[in-house]
C-alpha atoms as a PDB file:
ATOM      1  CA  UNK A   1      -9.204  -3.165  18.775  1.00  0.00           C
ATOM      2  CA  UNK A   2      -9.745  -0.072  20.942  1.00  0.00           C
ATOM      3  CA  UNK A   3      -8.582   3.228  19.573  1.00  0.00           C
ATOM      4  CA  UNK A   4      -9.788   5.491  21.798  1.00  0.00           C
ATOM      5  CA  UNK A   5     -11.096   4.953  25.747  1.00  0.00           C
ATOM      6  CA  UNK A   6     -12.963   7.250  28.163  1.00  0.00           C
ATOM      7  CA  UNK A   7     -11.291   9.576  30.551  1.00  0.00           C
ATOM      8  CA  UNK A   8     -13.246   7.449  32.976  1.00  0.00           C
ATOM      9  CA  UNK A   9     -11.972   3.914  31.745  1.00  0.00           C
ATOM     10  CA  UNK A  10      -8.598   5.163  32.155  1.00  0.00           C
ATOM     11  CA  UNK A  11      -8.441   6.367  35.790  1.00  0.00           C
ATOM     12  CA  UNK A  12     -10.429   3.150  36.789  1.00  0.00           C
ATOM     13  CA  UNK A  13      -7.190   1.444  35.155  1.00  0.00           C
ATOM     14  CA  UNK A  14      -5.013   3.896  37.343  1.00  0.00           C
ATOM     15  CA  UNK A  15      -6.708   3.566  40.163  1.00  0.00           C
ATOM     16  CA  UNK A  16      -6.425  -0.643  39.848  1.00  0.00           C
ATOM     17  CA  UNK A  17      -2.935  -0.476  38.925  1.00  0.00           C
ATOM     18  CA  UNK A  18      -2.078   1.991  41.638  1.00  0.00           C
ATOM     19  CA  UNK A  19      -4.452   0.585  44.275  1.00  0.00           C
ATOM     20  CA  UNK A  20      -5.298   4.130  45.236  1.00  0.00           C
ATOM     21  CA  UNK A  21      -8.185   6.432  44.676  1.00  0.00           C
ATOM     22  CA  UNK A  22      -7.206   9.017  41.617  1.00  0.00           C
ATOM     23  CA  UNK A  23      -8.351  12.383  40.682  1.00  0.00           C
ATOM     24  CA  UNK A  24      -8.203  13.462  37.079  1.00  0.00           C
ATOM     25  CA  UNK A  25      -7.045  17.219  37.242  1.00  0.00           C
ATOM     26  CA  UNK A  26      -6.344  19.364  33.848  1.00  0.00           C
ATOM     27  CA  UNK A  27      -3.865  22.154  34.236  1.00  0.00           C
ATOM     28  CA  UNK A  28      -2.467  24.428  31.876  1.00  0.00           C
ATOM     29  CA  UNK A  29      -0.036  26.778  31.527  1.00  0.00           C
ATOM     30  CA  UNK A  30       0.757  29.623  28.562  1.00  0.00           C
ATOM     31  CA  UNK A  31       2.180  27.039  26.238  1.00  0.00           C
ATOM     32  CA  UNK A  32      -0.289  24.033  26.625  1.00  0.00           C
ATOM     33  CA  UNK A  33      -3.049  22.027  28.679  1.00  0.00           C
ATOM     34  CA  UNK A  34      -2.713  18.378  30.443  1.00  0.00           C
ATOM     35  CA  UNK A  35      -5.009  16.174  31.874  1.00  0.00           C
ATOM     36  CA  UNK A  36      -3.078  14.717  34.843  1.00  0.00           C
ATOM     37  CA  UNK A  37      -4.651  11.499  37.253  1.00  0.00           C
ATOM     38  CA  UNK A  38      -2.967  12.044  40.981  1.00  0.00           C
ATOM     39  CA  UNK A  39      -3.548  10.925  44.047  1.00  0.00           C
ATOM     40  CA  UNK A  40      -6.141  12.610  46.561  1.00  0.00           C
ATOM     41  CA  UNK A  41      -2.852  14.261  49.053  1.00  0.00           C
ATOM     42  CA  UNK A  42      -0.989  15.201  45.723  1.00  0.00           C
ATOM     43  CA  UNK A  43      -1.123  19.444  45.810  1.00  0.00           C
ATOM     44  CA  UNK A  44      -0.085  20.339  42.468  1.00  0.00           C
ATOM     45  CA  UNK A  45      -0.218  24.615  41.416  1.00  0.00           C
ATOM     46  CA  UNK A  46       1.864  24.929  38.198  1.00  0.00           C
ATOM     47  CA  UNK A  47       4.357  22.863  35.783  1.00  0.00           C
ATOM     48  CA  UNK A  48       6.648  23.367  32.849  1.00  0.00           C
ATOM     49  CA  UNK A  49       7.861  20.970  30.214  1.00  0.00           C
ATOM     50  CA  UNK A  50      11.959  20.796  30.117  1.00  0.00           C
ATOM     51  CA  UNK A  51      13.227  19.225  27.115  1.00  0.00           C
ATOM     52  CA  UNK A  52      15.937  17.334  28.939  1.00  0.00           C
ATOM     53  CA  UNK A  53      13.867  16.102  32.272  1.00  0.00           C
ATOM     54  CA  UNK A  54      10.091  16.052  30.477  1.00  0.00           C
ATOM     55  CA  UNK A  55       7.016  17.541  32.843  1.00  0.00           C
ATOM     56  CA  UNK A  56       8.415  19.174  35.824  1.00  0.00           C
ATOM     57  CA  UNK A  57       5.787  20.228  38.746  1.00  0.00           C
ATOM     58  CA  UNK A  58       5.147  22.689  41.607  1.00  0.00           C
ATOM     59  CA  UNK A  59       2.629  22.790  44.512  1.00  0.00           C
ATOM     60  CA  UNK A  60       1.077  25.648  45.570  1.00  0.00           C
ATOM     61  CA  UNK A  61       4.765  26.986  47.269  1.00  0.00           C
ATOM     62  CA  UNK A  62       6.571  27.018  44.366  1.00  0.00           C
ATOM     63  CA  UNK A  63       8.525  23.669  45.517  1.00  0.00           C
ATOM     64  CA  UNK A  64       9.067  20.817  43.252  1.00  0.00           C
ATOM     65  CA  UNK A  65       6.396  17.571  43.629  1.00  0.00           C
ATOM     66  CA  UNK A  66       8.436  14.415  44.283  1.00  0.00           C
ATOM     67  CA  UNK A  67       5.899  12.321  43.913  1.00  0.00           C
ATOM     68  CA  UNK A  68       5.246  10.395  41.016  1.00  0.00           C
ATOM     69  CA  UNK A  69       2.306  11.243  39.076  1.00  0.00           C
ATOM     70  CA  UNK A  70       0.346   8.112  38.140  1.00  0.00           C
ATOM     71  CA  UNK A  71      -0.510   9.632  34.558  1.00  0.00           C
ATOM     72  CA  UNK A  72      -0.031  12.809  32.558  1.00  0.00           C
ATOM     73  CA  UNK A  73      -2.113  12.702  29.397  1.00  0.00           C
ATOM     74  CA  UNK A  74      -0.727  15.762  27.198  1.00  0.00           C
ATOM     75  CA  UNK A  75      -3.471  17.779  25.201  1.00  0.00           C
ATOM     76  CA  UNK A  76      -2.796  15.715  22.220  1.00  0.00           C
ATOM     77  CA  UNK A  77      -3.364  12.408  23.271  1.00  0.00           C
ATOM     78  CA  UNK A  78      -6.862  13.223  24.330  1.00  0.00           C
ATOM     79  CA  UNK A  79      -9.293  13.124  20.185  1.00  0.00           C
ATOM     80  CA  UNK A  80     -12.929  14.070  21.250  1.00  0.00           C
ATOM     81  CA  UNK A  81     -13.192  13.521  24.907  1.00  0.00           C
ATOM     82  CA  UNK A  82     -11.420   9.952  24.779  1.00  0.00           C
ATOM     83  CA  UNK A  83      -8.240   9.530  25.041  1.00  0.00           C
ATOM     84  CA  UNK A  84      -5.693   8.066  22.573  1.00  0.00           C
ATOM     85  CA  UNK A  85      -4.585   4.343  22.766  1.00  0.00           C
ATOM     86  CA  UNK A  86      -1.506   4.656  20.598  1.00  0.00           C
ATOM     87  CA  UNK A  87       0.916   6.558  23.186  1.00  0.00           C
ATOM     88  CA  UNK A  88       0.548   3.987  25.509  1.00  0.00           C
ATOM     89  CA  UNK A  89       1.181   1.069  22.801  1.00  0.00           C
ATOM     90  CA  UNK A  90       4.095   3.032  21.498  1.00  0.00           C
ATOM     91  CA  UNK A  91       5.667   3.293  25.443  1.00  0.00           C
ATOM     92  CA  UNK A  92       5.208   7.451  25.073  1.00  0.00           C
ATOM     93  CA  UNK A  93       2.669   7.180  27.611  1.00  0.00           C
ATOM     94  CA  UNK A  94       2.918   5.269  31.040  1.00  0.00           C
ATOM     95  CA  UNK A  95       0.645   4.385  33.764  1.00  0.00           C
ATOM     96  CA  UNK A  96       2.340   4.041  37.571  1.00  0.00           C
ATOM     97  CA  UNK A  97       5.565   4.254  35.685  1.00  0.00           C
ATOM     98  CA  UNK A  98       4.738   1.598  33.725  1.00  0.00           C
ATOM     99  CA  UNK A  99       3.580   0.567  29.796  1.00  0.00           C
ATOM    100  CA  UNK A 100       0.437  -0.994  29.486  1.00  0.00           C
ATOM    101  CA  UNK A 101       0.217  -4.691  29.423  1.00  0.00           C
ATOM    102  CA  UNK A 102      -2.223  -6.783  27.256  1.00  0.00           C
ATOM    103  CA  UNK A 103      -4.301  -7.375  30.363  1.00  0.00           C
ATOM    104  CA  UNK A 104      -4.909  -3.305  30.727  1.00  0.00           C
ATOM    105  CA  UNK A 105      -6.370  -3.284  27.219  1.00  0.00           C
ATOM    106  CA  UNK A 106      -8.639  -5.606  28.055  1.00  0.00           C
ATOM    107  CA  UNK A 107      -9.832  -4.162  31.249  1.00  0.00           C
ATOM    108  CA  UNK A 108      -9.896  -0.936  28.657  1.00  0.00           C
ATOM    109  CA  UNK A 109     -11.814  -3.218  26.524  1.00  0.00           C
ATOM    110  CA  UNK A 110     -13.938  -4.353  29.111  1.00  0.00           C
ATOM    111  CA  UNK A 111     -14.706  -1.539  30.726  1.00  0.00           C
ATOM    112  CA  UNK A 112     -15.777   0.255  27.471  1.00  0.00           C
ATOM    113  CA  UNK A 113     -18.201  -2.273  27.152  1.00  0.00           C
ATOM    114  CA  UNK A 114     -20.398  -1.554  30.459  1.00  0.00           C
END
């Protein structure tokens, strides 16, 4: 079993579970770095991290972005490039608002193959 996928694997896996094209974006602020995947009309500046609410984000205006993000990967779920497995298994880590199924880790699977 997979422990670790591509940055690429993963957005293709957005991208089919969204059925939308995705950007991967990193963004950081004074207290850490993330790795988001959004949508191409998704204008996002700055964020914070609120204990109570989790990620909270900005656009360029200062106003809040509504929209869901598809994924936020946190600096420590990405080991080496690749990004960790075990926050999704565990639920900590969603995709479209959603945990991933068995059928995502075997596209994962799959895809790591090519």
């Amino acid at each position: 079993m997979l422990e670790t996928v591509a940055l690429n694997a993963l957005k293709a896996l957005t991208e089919k579970k969204t059925k939308k094209k995705v950007f991967i974006k990193i963004i950081w602020n004074d207290n850490e770095k993330i790795t988001l995947f959004i949508t191409p009309n998704m204008k996002i500046n700055s964020f914070i991290y609120d204990e109570k609410e989790g990620y909270l984000f900005y656009d360029h205006e200062g106003k809040p972005v509504e929209k869901t993000i598809p994924c936020i990967l946190p600096e420590e779920e990405l080991e080496n490039g690749q990004v960790k497995l075990e926050g999704f298994k565990t639920g900590k880590l969603l995709v479209n608002n959603e945990r991933l199924a068995k059928d995502d880790l075997v596209f994962l699977s799959d895809y790591h193959l090519q």
